[in-house]
Protein backbone atom coordinates (compact mmCIF):
# COMPACT_ATOMS: atom_id res chain seq x y z
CA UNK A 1 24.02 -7.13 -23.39
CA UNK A 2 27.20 -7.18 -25.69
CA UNK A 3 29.71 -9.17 -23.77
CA UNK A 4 32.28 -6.36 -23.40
CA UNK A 5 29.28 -4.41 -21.04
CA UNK A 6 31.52 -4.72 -17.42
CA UNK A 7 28.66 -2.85 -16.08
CA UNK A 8 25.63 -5.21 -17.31
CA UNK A 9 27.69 -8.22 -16.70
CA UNK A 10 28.28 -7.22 -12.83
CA UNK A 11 24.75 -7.10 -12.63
CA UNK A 12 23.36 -9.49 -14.24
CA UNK A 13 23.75 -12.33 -12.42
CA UNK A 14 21.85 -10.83 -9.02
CA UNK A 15 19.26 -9.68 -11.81
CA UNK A 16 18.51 -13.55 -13.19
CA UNK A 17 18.90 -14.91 -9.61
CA UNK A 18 15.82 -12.64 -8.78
CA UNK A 19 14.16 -13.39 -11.81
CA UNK A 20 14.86 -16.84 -11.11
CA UNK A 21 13.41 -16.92 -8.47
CA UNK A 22 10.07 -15.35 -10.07
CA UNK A 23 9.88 -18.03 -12.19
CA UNK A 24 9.66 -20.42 -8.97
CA UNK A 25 7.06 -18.07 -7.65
CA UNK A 26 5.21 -18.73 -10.44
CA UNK A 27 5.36 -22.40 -10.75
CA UNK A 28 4.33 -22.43 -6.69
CA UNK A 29 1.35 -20.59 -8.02
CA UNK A 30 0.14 -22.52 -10.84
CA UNK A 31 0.59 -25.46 -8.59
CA UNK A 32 -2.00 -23.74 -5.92
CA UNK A 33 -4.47 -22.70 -8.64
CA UNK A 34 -4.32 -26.33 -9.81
CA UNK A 35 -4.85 -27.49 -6.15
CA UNK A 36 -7.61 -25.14 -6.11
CA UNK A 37 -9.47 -25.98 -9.15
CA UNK A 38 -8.87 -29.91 -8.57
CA UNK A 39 -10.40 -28.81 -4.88
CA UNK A 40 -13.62 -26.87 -6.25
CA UNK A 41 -14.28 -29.79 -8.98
CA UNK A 42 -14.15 -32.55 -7.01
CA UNK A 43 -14.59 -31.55 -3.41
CA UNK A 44 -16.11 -28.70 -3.83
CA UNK A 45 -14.43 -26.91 -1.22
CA UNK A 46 -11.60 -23.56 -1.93
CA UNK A 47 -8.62 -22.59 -0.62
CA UNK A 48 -9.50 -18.95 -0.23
CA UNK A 49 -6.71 -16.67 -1.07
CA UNK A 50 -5.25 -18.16 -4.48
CA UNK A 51 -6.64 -15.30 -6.39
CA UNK A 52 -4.62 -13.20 -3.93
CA UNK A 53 -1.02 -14.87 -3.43
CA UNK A 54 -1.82 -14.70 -7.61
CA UNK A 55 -1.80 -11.08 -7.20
CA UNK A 56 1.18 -10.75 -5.17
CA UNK A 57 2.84 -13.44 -7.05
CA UNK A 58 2.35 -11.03 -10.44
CA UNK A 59 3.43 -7.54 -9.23
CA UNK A 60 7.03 -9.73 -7.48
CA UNK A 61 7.28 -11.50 -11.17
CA UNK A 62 7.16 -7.91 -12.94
CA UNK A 63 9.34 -5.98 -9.87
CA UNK A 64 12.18 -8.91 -10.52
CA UNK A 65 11.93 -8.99 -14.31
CA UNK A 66 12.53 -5.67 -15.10
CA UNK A 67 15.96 -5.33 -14.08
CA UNK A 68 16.86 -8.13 -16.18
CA UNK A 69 15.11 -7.32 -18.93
CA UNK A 70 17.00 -4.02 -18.64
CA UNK A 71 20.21 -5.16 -18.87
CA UNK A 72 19.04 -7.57 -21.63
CA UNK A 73 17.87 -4.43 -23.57
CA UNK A 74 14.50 -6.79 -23.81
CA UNK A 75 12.40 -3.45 -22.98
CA UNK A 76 9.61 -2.26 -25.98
CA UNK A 77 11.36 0.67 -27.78
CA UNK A 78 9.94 2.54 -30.88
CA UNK A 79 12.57 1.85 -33.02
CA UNK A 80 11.37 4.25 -36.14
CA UNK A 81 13.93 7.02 -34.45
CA UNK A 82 16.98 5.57 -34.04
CA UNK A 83 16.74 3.02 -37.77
CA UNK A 84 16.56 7.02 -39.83
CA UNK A 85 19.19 8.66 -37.29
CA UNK A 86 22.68 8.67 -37.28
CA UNK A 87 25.32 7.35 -35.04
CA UNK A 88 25.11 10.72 -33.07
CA UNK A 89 21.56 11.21 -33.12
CA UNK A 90 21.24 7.46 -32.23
CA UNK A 91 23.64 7.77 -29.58
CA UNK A 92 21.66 10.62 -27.77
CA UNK A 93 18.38 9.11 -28.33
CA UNK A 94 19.83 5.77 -26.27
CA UNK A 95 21.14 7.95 -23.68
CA UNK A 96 17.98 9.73 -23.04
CA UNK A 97 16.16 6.24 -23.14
CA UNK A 98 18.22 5.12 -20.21
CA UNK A 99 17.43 7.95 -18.65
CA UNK A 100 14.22 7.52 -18.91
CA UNK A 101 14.16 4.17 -17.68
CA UNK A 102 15.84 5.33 -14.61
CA UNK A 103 13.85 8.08 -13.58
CA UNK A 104 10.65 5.54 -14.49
CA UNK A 105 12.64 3.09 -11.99
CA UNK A 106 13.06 6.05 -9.26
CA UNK A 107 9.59 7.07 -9.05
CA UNK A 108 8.32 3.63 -9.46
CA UNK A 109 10.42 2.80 -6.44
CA UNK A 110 9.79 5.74 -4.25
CA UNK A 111 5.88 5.45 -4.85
CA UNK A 112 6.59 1.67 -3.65
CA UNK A 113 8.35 2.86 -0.86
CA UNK A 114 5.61 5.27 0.02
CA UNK A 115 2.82 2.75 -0.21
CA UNK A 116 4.51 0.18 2.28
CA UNK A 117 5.29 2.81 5.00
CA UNK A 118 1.59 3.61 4.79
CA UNK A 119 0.74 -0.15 4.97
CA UNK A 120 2.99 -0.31 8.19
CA UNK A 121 1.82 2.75 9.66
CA UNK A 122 -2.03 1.66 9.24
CA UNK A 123 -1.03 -2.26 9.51
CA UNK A 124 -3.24 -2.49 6.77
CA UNK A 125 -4.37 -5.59 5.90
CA UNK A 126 -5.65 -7.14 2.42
CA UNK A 127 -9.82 -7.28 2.80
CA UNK A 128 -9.65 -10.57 1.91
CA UNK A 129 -9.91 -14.32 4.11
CA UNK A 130 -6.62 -14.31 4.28
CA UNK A 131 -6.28 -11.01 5.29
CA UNK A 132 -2.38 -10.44 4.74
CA UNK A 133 -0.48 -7.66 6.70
CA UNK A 134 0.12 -5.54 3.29
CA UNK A 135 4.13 -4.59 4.53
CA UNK A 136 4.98 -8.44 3.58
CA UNK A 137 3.54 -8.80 -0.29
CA UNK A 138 4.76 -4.80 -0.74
CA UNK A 139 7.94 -5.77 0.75
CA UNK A 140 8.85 -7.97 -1.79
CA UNK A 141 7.58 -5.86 -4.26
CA UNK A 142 9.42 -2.47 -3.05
CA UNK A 143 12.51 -4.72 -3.32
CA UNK A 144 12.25 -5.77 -6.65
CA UNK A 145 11.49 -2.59 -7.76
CA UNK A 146 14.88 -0.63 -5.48
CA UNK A 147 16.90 -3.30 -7.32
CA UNK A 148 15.36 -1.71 -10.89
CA UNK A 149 16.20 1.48 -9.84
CA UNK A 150 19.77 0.67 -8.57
CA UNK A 151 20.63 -1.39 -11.91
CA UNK A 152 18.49 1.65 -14.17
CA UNK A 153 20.72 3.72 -12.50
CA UNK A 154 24.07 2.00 -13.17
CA UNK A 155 23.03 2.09 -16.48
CA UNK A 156 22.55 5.19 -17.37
CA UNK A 157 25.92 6.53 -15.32
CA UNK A 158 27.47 4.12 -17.68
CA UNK A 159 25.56 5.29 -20.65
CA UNK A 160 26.21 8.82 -19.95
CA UNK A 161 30.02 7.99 -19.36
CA UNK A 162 29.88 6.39 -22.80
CA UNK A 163 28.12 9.13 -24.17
CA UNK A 164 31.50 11.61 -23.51
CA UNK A 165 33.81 8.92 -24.05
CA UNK A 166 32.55 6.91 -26.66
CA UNK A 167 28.83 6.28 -28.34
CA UNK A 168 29.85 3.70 -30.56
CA UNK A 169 29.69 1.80 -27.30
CA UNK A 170 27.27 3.68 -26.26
CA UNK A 171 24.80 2.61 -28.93
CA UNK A 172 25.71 -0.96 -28.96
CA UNK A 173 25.64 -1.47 -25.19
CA UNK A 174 22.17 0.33 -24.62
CA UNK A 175 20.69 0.69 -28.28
CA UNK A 176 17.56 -1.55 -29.58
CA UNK A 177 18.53 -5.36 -30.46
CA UNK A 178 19.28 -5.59 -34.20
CA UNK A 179 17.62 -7.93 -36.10
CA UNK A 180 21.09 -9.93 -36.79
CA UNK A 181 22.11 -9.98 -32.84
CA UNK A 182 18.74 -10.86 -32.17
CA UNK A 183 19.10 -14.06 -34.31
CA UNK A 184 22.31 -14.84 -33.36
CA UNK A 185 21.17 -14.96 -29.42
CA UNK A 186 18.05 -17.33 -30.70
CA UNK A 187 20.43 -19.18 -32.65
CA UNK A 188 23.40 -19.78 -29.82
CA UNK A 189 20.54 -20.45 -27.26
CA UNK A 190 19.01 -23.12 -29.44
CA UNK A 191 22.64 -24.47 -29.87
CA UNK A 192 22.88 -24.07 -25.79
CA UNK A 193 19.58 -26.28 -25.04
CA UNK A 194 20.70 -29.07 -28.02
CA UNK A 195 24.03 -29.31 -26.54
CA UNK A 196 22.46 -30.26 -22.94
């Protein structure tokens, strides 16, 4: 996000905490499947359950990472709109994208939400040896995806604020990456990790 975005900067530090925290997730995992293949090889006994907590482990890594890469404008867009349109073309077709990414977000969310209560309300469990109470894995997962839908949200209030007030903003805050800022972020991140 362009460094004047209040909104994206108020929110992005929860949003890489989370994602963060993914990333941890995922090196815990890699570290089990490792255990576990070492294990089978040599051993030959399993764990049981890797290819589960794997499972969990993926649908928490893309729950936490879309909020970030929301306010990092890192989502896929088909670009071949907004390069031929105009400033106020543009403008409208970025303001409809956030809203689409917010009422993706919603429903994502709500379905989330409706898929745990039925976990708790059955106490399902996972049919596998480990046989996980479902509520703890969807949890996690129903969190990652309200925090989407809160920061999707945020967005596209600010967007649409923008939109009345002022779409140059508008399109720079929540328009595709240009090729130029996209090199310049590569460039001052490669500067970043020399520097350390």
């Amino acid at each position: 996000m362009p460094q004047e975005n209040r909104v994206a900067q108020a929110l992005t530090p929860a949003a890489r905490a989370l994602a963060l925290l993914a990333g941890y997730a995922l090196l815990l995992l890699t570290l089990v499947i490792t255990v576990e293949v070492l294990l089978r090889r040599f051993a030959n006994i399993s764990l049981q359950g890797s290819d589960e907590l794997g499972g969990y482990t993926l649908a928490m890594i893309g729950a936490f990472g879309f909020s970030l890469a929301a306010l990092e404008r890192a989502h896929t867009r088909v670009e071949i709109l907004t390069e031929r349109a105009g400033p106020g073309t543009g403008s409208v077709l970025n303001l409809l994208a956030t809203l689409g990414t917010m009422l993706m977000a919603l429903f994502m969310a709500w379905q989330g939400w409706v898929a745990l209560m039925e976990s708790v309300e059955f106490r399902s469990l996972s049919g596998t040896p480990l046989m996980t109470p479902l509520w703890m894995p969807q949890g996690v997962w129903v969190f990652g995806l309200a925090v989407f839908a809160l920061v999707s949200t945020a967005l596209f209030l600010h967007a649409a604020l923008l939109f009345a007030r002022d779409r140059d903003r508008l399109n720079r805050f929540y328009g595709p990456k240009a090729l130029k800022e996209v090199i310049d972020e590569e460039q001052a991140g490669m500067t970043a990790r020399g520097a350390r």
